[in-house]
Every structure is written in structure tokens, then in C-alpha cells.
N, C-alpha and C. Protein backbone atom coordinates (compact mmCIF):
# COMPACT_ATOMS: atom_id res chain seq x y z
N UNK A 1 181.91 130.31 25.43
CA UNK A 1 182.17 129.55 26.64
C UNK A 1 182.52 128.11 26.27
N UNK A 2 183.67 127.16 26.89
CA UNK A 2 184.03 126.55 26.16
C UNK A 2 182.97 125.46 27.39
N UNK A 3 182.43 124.18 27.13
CA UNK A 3 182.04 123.16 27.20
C UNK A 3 182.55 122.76 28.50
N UNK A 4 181.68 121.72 29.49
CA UNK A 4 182.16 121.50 30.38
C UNK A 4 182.47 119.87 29.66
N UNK A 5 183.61 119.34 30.67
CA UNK A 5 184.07 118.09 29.49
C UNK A 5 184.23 117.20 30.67
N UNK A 6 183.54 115.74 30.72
CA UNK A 6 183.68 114.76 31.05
C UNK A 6 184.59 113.82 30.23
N UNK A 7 185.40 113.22 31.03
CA UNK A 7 186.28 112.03 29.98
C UNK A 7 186.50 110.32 30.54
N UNK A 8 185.53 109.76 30.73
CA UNK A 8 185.81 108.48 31.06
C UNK A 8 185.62 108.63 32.40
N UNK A 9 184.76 108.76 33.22
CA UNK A 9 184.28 109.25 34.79
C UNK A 9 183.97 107.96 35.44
N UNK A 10 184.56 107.55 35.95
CA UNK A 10 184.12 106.37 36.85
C UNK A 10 183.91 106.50 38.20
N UNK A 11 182.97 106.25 39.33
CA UNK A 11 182.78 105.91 40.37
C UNK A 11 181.89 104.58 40.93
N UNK A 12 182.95 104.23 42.10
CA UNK A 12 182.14 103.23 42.79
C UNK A 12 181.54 103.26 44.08
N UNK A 13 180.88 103.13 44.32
CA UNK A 13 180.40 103.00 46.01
C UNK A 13 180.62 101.40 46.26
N UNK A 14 181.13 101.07 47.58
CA UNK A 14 181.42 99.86 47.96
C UNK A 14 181.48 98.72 47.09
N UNK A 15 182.35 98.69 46.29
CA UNK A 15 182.31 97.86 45.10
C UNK A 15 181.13 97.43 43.96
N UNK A 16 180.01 98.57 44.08
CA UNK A 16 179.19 98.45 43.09
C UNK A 16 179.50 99.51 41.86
N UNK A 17 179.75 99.53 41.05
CA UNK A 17 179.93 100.57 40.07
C UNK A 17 178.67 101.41 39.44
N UNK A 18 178.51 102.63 39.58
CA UNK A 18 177.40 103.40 39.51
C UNK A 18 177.76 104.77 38.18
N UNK A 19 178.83 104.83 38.13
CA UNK A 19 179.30 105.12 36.77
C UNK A 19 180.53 104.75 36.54
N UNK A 20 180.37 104.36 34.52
CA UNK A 20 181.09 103.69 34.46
C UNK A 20 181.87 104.22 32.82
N UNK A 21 183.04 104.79 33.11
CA UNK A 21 183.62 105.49 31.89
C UNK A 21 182.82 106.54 31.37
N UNK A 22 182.11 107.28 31.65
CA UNK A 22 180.95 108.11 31.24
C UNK A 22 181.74 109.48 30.67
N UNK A 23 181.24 109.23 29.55
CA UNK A 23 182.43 110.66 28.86
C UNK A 23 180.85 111.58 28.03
N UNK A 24 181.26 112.90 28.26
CA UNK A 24 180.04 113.55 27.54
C UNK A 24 180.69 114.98 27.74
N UNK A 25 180.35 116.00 26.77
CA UNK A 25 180.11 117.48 26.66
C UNK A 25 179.14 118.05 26.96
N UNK A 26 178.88 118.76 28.19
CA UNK A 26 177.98 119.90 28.48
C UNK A 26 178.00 121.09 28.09
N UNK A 27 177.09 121.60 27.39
CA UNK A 27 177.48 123.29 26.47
C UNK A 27 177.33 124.04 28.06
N UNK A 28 177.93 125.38 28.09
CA UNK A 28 177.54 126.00 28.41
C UNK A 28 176.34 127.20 28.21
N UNK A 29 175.85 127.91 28.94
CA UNK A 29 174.59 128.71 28.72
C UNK A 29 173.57 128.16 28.17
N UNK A 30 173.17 127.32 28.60
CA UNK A 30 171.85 125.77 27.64
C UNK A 30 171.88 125.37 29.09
N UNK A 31 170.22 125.16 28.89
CA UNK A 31 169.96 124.04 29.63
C UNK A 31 170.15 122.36 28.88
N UNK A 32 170.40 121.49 29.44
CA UNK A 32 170.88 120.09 29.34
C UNK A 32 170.07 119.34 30.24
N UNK A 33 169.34 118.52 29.45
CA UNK A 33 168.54 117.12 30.58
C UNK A 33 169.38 116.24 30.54
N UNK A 34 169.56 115.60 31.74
CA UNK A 34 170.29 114.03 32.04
C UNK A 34 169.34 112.99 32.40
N UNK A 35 168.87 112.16 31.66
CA UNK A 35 167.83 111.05 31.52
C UNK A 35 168.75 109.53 31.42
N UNK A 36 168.68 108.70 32.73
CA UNK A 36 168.97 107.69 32.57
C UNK A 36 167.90 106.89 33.43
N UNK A 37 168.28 105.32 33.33
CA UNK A 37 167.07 104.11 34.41
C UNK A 37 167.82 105.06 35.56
N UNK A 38 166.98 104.43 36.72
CA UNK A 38 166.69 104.24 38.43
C UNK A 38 168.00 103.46 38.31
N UNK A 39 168.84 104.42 39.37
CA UNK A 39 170.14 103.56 39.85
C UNK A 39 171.37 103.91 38.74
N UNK A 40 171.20 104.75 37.80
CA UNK A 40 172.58 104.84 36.58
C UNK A 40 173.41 105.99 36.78
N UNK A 41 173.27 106.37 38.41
CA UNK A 41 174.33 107.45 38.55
C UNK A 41 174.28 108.76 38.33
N UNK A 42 172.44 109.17 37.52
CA UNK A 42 172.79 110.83 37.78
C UNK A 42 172.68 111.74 38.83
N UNK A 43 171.98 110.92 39.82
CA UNK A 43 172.41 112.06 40.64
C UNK A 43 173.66 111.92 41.45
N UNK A 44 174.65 110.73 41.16
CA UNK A 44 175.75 110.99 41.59
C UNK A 44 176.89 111.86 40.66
N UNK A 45 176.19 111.72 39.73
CA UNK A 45 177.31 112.29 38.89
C UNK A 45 176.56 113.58 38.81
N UNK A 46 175.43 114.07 39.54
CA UNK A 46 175.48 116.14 40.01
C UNK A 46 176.11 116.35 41.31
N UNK A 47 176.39 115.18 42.12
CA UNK A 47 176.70 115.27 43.06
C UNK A 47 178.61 115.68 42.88
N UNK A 48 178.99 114.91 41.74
CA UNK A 48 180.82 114.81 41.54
C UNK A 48 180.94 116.27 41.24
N UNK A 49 179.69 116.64 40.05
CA UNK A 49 179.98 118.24 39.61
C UNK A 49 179.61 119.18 40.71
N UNK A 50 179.17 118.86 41.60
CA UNK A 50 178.71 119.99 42.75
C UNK A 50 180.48 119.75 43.49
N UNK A 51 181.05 118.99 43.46
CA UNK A 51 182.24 119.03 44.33
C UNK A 51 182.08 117.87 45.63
N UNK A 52 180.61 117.25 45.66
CA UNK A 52 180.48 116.75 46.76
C UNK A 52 180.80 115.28 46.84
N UNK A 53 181.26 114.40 45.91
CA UNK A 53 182.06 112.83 45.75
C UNK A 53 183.39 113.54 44.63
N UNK A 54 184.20 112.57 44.64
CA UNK A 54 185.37 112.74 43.93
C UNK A 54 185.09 111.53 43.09
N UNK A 55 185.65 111.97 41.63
CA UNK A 55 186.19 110.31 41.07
C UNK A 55 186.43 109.40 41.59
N UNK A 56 186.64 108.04 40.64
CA UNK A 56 187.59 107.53 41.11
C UNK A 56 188.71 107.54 39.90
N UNK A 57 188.19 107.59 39.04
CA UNK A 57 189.06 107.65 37.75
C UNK A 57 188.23 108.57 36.69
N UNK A 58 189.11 109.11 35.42
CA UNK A 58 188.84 109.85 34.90
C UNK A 58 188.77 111.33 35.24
N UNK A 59 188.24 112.40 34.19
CA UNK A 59 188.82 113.57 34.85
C UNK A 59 187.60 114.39 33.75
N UNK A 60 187.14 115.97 34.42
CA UNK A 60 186.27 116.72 34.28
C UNK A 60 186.92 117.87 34.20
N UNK A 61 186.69 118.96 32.87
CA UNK A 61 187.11 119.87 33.11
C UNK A 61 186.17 121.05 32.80
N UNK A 62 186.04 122.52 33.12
CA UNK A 62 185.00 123.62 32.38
C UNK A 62 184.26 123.85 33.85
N UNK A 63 185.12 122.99 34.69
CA UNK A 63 183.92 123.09 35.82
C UNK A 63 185.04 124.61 37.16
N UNK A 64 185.93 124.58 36.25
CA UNK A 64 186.55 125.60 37.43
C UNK A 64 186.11 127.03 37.43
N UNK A 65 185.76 127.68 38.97
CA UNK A 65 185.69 128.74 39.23
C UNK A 65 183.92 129.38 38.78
N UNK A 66 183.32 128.12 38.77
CA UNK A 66 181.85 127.94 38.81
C UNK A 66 181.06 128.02 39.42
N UNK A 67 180.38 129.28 40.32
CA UNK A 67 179.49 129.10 41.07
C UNK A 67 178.61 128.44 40.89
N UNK A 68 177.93 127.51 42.17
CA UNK A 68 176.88 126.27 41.90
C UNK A 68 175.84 126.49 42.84
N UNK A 69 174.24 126.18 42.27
CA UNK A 69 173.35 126.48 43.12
C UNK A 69 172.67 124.85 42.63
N UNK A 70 172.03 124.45 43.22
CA UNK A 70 171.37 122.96 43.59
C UNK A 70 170.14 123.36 43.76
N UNK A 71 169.30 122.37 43.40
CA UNK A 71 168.30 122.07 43.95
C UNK A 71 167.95 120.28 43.98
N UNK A 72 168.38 120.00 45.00
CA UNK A 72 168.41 118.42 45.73
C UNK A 72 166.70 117.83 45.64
N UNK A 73 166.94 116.25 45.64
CA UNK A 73 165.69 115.98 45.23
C UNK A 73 164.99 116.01 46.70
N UNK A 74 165.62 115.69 48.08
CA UNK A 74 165.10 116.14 49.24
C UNK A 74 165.01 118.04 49.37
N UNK A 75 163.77 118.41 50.13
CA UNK A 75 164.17 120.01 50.12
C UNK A 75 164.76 120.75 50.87
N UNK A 76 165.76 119.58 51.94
CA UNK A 76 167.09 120.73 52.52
C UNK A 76 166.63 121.95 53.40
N UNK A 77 165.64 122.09 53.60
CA UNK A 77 165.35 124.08 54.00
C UNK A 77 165.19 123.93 55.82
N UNK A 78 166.08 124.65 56.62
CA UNK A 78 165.95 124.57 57.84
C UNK A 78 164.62 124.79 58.46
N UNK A 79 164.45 123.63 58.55
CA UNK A 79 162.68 124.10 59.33
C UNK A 79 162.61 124.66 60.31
N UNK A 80 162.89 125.30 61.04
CA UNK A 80 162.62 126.38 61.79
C UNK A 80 162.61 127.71 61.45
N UNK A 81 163.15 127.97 60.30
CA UNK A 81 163.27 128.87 59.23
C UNK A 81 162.15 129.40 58.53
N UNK A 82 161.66 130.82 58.06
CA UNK A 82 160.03 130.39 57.33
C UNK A 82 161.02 130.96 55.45
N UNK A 83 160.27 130.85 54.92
CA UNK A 83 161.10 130.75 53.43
C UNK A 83 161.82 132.24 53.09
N UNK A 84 161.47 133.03 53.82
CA UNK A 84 162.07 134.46 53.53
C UNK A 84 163.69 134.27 54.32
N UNK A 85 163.57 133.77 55.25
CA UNK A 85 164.79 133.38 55.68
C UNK A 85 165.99 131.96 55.10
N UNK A 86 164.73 131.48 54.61
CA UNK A 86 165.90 130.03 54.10
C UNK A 86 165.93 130.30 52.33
N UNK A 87 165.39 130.99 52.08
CA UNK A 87 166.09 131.70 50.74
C UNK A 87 167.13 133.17 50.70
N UNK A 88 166.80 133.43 51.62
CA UNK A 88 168.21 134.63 52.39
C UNK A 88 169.85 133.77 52.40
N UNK A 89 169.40 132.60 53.12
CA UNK A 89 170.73 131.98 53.17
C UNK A 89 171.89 131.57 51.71
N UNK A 90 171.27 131.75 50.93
CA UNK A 90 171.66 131.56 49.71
C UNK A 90 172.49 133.07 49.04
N UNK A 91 171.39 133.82 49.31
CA UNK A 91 171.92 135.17 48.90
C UNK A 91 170.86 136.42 49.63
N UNK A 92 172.13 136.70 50.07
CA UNK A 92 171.44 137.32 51.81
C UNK A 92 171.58 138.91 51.18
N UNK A 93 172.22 139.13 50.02
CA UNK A 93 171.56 140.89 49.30
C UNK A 93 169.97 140.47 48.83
N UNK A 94 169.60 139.69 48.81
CA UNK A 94 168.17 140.07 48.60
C UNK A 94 167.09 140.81 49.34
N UNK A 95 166.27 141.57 48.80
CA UNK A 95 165.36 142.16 49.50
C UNK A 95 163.93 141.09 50.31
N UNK A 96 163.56 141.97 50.77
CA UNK A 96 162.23 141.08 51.47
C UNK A 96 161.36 141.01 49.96
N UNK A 97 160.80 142.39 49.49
CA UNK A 97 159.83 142.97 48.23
C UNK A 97 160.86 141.84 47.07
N UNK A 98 162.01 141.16 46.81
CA UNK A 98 162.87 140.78 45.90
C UNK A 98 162.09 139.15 45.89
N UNK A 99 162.20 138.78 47.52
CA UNK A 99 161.84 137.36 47.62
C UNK A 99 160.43 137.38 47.78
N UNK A 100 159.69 138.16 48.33
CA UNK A 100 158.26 138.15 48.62
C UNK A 100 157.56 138.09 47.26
N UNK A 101 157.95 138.88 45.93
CA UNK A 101 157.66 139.38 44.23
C UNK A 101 157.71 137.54 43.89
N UNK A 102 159.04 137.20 43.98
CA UNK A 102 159.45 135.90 43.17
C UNK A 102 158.35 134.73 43.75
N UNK A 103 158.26 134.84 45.03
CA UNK A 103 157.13 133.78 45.39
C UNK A 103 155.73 133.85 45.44
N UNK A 104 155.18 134.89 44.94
CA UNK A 104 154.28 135.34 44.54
C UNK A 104 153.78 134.74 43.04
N UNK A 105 155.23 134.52 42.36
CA UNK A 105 155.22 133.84 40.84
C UNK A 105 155.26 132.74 41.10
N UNK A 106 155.73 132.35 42.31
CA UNK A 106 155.39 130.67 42.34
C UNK A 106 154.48 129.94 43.07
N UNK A 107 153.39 131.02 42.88
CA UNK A 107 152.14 131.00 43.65
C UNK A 107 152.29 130.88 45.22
N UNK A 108 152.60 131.26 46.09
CA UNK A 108 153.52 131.00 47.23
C UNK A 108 152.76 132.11 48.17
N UNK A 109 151.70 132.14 48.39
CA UNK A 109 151.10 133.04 49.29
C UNK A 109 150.89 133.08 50.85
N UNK A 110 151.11 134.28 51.06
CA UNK A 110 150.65 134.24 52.69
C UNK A 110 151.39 133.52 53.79
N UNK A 111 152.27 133.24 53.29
CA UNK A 111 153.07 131.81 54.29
C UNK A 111 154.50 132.44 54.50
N UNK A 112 154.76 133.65 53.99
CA UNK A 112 156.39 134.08 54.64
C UNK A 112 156.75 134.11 56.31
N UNK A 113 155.48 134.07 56.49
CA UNK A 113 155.89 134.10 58.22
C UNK A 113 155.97 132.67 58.89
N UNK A 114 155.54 131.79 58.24
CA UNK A 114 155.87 130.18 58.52
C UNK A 114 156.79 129.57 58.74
N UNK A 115 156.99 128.69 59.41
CA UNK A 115 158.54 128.04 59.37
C UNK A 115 158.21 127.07 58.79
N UNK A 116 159.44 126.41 58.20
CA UNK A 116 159.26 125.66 56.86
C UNK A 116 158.51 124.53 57.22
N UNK A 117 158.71 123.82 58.64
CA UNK A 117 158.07 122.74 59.03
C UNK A 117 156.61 122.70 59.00
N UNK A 118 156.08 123.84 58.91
CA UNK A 118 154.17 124.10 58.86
C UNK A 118 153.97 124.25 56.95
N UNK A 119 155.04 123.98 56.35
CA UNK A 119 154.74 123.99 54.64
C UNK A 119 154.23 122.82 54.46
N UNK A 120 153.32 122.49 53.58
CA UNK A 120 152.97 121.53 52.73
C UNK A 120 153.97 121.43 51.81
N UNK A 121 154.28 119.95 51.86
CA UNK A 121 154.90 119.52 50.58
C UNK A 121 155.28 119.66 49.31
N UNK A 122 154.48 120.91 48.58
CA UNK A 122 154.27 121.48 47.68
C UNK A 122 155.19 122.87 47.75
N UNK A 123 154.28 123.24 48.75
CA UNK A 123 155.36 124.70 49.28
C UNK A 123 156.63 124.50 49.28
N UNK A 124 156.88 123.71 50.30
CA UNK A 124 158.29 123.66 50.51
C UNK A 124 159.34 123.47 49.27
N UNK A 125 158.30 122.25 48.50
CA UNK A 125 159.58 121.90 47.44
C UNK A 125 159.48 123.25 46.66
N UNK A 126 159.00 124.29 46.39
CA UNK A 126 158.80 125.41 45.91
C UNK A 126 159.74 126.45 46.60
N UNK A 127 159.84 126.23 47.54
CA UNK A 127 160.78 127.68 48.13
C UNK A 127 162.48 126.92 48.09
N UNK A 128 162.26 125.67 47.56
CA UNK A 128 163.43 124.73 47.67
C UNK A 128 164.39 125.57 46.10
N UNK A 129 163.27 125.71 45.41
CA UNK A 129 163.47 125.84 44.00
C UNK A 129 163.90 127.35 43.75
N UNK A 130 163.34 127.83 44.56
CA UNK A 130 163.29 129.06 44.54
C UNK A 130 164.88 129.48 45.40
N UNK A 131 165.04 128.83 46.12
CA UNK A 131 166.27 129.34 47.07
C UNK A 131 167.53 129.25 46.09
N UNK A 132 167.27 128.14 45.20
CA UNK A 132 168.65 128.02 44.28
C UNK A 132 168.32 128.74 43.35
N UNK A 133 167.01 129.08 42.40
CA UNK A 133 167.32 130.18 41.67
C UNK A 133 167.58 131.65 41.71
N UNK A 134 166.83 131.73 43.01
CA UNK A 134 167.87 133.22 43.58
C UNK A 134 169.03 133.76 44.09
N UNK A 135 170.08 132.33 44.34
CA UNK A 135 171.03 132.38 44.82
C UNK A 135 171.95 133.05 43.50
N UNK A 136 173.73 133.47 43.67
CA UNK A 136 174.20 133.71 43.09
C UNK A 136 174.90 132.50 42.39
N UNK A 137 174.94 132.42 40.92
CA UNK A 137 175.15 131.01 40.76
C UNK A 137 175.19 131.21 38.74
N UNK A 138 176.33 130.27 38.72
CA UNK A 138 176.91 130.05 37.13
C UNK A 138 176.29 128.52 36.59
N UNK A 139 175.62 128.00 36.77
CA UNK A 139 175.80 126.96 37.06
C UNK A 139 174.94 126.05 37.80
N UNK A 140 173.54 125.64 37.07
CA UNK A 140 172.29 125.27 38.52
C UNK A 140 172.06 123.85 37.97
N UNK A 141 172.16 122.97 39.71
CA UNK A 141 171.51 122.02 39.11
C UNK A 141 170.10 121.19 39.99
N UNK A 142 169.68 120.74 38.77
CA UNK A 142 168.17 120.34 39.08
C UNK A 142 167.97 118.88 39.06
N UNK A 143 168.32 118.03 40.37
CA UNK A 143 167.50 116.83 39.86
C UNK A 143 166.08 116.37 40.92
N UNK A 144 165.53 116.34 39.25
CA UNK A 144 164.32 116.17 39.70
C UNK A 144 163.49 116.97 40.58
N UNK A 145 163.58 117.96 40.15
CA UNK A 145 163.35 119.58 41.17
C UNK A 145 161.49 119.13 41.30
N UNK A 146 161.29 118.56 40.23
CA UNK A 146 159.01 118.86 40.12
C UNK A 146 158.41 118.16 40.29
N UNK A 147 159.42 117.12 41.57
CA UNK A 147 158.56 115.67 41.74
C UNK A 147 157.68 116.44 42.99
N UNK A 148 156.53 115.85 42.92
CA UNK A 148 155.59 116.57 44.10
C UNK A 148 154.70 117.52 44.15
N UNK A 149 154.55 118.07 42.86
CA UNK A 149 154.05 118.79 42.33
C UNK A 149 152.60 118.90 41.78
N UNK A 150 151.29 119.44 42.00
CA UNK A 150 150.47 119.12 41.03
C UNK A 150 150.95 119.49 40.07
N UNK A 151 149.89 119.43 38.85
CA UNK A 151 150.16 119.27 37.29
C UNK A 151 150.08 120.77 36.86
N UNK A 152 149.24 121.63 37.63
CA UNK A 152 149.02 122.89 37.30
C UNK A 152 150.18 123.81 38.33
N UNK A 153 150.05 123.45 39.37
CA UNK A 153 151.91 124.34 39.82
C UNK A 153 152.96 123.94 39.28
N UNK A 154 153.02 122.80 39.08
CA UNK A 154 154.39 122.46 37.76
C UNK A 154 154.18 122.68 36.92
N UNK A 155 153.31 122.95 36.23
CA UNK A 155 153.30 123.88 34.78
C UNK A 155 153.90 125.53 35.12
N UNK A 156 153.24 125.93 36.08
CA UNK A 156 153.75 127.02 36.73
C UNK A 156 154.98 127.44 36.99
N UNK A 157 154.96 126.57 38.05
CA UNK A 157 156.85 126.12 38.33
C UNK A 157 157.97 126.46 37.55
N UNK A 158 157.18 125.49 36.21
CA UNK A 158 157.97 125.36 35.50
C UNK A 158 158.91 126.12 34.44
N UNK A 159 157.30 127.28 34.03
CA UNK A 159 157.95 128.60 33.40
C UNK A 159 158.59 129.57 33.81
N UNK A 160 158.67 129.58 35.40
CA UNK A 160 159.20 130.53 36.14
C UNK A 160 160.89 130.07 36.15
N UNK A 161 160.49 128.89 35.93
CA UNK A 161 162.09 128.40 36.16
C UNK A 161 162.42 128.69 34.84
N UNK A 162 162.16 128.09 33.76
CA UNK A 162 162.75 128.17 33.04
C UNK A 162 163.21 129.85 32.01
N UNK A 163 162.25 130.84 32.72
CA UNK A 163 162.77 132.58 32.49
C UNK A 163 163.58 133.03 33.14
N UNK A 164 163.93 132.44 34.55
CA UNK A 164 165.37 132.77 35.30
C UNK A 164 165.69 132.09 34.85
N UNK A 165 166.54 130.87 34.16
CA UNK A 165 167.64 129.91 33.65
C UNK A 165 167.47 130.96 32.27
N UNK A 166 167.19 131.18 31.85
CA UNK A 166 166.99 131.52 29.86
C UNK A 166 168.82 131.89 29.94
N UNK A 167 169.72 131.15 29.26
CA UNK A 167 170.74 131.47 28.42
C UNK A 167 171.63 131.29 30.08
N UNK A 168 171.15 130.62 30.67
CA UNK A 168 172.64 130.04 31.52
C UNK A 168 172.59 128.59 32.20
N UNK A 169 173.95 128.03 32.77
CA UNK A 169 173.97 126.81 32.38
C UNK A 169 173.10 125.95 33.21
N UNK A 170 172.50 124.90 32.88
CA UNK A 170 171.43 124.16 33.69
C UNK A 170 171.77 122.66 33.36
N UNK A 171 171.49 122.17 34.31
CA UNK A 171 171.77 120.50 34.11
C UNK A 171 170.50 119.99 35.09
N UNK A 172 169.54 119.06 34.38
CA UNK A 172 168.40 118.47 34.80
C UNK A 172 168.00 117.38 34.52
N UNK A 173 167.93 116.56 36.10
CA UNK A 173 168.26 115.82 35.54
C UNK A 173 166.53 115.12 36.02
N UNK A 174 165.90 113.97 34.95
CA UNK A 174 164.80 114.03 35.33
C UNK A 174 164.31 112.61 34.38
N UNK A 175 163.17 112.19 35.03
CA UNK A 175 162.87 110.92 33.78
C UNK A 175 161.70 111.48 33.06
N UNK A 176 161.03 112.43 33.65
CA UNK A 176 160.07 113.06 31.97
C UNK A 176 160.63 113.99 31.11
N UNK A 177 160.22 113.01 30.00
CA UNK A 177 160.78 114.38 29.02
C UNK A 177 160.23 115.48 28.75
N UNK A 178 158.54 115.30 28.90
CA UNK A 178 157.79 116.94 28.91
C UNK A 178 158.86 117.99 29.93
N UNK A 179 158.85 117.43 30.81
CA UNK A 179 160.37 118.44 32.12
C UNK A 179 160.84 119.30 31.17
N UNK A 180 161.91 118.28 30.06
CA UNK A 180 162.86 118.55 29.72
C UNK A 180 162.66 119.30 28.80
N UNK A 181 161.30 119.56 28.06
CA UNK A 181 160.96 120.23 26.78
C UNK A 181 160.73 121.48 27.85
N UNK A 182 159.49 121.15 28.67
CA UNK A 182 159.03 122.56 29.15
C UNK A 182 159.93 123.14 29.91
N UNK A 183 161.30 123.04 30.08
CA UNK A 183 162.47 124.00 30.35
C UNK A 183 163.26 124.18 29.07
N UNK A 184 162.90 124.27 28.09
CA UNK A 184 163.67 124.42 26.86
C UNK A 184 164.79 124.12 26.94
N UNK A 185 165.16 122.79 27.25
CA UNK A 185 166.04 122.11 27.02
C UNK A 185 166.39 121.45 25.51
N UNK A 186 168.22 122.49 25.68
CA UNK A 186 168.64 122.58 24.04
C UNK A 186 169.77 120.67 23.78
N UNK A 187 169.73 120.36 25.05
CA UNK A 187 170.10 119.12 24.61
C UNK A 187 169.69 117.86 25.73
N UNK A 188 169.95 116.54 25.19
CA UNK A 188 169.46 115.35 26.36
C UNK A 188 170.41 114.72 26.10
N UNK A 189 170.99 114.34 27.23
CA UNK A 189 172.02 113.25 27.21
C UNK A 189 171.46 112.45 28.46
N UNK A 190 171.60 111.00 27.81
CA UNK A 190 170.73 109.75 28.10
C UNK A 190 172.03 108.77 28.06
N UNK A 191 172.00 107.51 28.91
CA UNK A 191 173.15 106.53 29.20
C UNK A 191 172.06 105.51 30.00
């Protein structure tokens, strides 16, 4: 699989520059951490690779014909929805026994009949995580998926995630590096 390829990526928002020439190689089938300060553009620059800002200059390629699944650092999930349904929306061949099994691994009990708005904070960002790794998808990205987390469901979390990702492409982006180890992350690119 050939590399996804950044070449000199620039964007600005209202005349502040938030990336600036940013050139880098993403392997494919590897997970990849993106570690920069508060404010250096990575989650705009998952946002350019999701399709959702454009350049302004420079050019990206490896990214065509890529299905993309997200997981946003807000958790997005229609609250009126309870998680069997707002992980359906992603990929609606799933079974009930398919999604009910997986959240069971992410300790996720008793609460399928809930709407997302009666989740704790915890939950939710959990079925958040869960909706993009069950979705159909080449291509996942994570920023900052385990903020919110205790220390013992993100340890949790964390292995679950990282046995669905094993050998496809991941981009995470995050300021701990334990994250980045405990998803066996095969490279870090830092700016």
C-alpha cells in the first residue's frame, strides 16, 4: 500500500496560520500518532483528511477512494438515540448480538435501551468509539478519542481498540504518549 503523502499543506483560518508547509508520510496499515502543542493544527489537519476543510496550498495524495470513520473529540451521538441505534447509523448490517457482544468489551452494560442523553460521560464517549470502529472504514481517525476516561476503562478501551485497528490504517492524534504506545503505534509524527 503505497503511503498517504502530504507535501507542503498549508491552512489558514482568518488570517491566523494553523498549518504551515507541513509535509509528512503516513504508512498505510500502521497505526500513526500525531503529537503536537495546543493550537498546531492536528485536529485540523484530521479534519482536511476527513474531506471536511480544504487547503489552502499544497497538495495530499493516498487519500483517494478511502473510506473514513472518525472519532471526534466531542461525542457527536444523537441523543435521543440509545447506542444500539447511534452505532447502527454507521453501519446499519450490524446485528443487535454484533453491537450488544462489542459493548460488552467496552464494559458498556445494561444501558442499550437508553438514549444517549441519560449516558454518563464515560459511556457516551465509549459508544462514540465504538460507533467508528464498527463502522465500515479504511481509514480511522482518532483525536483524542480517551480524554474522559478513568484510568482503568482506558486501559480497557484501549485494548479493544487497538485489536480492531491491528494492521489497518489509524491516525491518533493525542498528547500522551502511553496512548500512543498502548495502541501500538508503529510511528509518531510530532511538529
Amino acid at each position: 500500500m503505497k503511503p498517504i503523502v502530504l507535501y507542503k499543506v498549508c491552512k489558514s483560518f482568518d488570517e491566523k496560520t494553523v498549518l504551515q508547509e507541513l509535509s509528512m508520510n503516513i504508512p498505510q496499515g500502521e497505526t500513526t500518532a500525531l503529537m503536537a502543542s495546543s493550537g498546531q493544527g492536528k485536529t485540523t489537519l484530521l479534519r482536511i483528511l476527513m474531506g471536511l476543510e480544504q487547503v489552502d496550498s499544497g497538495y495530499i495524495s493516498g487519500m483517494e477512494g478511502l473510506q473514513k470513520s472518525a472519532v471526534f473529540q466531542e461525542d457527536r451521538l444523537c441523543e435521543n438515540l440509545n447506542p444500539i441505534a447511534n452505532i447502527r447509523l454507521t453501519n446499519p448490517s450490524l446485528s443487535y448480538i454484533q453491537i450488544l457482544e462489542a459493548m460488552h468489551e467496552m464494559k458498556l452494560f445494561d444501558c442499550e435501551h437508553q438514549a444517549a442523553a441519560e449516558l454518563s460521560g464515560g459511556m457516551r464517549r465509549r459508544v462514540a468509539i465504538l460507533r467508528a470502529l464498527l463502522a465500515e472504514w479504511d481509514i480511522l481517525f482518532l483525536d483524542e478519542p480517551f480524554k474522559g476516561l478513568d484510568a482503568e476503562t482506558k486501559r480497557q478501551v484501549m485494548a479493544v481498540t487497538c485489536r480492531l485497528c491491528r494492521e489497518r490504517t489509524v491516525l491518533l492524534v493525542t498528547h500522551d504518549l502511553s496512548e500512543a504506545k498502548a495502541m501500538a503505534a508503529s510511528g509518531l509524527i510530532s511538529w
